[in-house]
C-alpha atoms as a PDB file:
ATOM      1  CA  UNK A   1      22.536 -29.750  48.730  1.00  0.00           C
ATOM      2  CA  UNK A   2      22.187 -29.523  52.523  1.00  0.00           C
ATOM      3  CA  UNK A   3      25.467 -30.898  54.827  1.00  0.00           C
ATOM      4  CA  UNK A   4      22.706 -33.542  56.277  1.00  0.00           C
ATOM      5  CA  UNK A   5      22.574 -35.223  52.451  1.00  0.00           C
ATOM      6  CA  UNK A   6      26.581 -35.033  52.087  1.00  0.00           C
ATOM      7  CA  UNK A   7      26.553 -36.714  55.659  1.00  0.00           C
ATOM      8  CA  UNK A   8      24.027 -39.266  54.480  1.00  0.00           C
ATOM      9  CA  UNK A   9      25.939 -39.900  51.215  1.00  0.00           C
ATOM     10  CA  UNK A  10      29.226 -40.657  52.550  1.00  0.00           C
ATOM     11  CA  UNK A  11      27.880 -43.077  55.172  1.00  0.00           C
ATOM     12  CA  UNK A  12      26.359 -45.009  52.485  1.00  0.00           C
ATOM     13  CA  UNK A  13      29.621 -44.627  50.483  1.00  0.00           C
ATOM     14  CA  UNK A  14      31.352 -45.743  53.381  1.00  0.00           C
ATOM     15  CA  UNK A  15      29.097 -48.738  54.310  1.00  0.00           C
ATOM     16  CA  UNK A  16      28.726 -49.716  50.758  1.00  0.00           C
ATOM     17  CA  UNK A  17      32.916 -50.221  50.723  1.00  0.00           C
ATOM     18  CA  UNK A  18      32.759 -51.734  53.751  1.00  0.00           C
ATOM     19  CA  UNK A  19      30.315 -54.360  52.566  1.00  0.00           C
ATOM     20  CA  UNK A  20      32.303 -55.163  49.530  1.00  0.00           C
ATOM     21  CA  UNK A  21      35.712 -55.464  51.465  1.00  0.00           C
ATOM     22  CA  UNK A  22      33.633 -58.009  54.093  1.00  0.00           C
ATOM     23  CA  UNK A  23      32.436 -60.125  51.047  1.00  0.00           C
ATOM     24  CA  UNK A  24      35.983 -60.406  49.557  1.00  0.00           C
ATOM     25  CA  UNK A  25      36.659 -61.840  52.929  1.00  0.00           C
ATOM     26  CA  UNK A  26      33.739 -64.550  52.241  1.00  0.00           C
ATOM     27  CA  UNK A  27      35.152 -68.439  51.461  1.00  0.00           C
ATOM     28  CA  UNK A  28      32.339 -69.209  48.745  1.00  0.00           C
ATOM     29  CA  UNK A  29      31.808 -72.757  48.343  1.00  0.00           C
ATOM     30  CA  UNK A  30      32.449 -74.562  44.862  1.00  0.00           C
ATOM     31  CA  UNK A  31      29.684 -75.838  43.268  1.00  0.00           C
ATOM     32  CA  UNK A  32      30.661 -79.978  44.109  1.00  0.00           C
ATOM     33  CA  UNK A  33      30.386 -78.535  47.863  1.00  0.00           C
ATOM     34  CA  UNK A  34      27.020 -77.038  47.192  1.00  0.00           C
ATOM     35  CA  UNK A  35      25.747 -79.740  45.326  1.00  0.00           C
ATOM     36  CA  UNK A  36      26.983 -81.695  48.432  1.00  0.00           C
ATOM     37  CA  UNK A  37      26.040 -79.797  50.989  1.00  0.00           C
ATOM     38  CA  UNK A  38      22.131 -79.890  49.763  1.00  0.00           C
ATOM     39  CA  UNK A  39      21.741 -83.593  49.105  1.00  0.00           C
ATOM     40  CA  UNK A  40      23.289 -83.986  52.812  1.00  0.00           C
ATOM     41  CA  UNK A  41      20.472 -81.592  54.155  1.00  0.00           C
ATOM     42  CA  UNK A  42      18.174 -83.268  51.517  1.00  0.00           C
ATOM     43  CA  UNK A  43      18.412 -86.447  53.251  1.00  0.00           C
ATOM     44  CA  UNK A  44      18.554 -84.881  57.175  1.00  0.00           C
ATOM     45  CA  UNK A  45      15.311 -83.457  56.379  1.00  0.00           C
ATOM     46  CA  UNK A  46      13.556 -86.814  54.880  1.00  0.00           C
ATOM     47  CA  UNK A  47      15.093 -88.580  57.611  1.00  0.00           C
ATOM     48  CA  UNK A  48      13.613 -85.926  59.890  1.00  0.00           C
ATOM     49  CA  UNK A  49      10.305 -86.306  58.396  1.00  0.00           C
ATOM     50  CA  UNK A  50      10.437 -90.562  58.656  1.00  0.00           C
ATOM     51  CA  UNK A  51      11.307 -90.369  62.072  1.00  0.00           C
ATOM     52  CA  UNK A  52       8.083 -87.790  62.709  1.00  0.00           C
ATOM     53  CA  UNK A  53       5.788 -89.840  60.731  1.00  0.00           C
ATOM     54  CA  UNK A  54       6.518 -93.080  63.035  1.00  0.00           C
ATOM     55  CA  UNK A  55       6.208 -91.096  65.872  1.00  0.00           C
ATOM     56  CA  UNK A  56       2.703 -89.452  65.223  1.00  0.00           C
ATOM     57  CA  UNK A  57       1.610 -93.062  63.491  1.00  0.00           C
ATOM     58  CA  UNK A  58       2.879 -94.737  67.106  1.00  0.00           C
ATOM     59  CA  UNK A  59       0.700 -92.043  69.547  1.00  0.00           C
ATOM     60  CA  UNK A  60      -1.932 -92.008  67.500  1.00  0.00           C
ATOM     61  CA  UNK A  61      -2.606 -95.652  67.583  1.00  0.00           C
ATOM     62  CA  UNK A  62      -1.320 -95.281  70.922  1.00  0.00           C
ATOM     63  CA  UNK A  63      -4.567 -92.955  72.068  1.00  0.00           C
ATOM     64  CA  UNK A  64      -7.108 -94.745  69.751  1.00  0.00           C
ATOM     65  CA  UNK A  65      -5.964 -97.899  72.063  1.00  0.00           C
ATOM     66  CA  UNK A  66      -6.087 -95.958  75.572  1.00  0.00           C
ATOM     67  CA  UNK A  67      -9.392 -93.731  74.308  1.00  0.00           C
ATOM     68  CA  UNK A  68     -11.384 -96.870  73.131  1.00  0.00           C
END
């Protein structure tokens, strides 16, 4: 084995350990919070999409008026 693949092996050892020690670190959420947490962005997004759809309807009908 060449000294470039020990190298190569104990950065990945190294980076590997690292990664593991950061996601100990991690506060996971429980699953109420998840559950939670995506109905909340459920309802931002359908909101988001109401408020786009009265938009377009209004400049559409908007143009058809101006363009007639």
């Amino acid at each position: 084995m060449a000294k470039g693949d020990t190298m190569k092996e104990w950065r990945l050892k190294r980076f590997w350990d690292e990664t593991v020690a950061e996601m100990k670190k991690v506060a996971w959420s429980t699953k109420a919070e998840l559950v939670r947490y995506t109905g909340v962005v459920g309802v931002a997004v359908a909101l988001v999409c109401v408020l786009i759809w009265i938009c377009d309807t209004f400049f559409a009908r908007l143009f058809h008026l101006i363009l007639r």
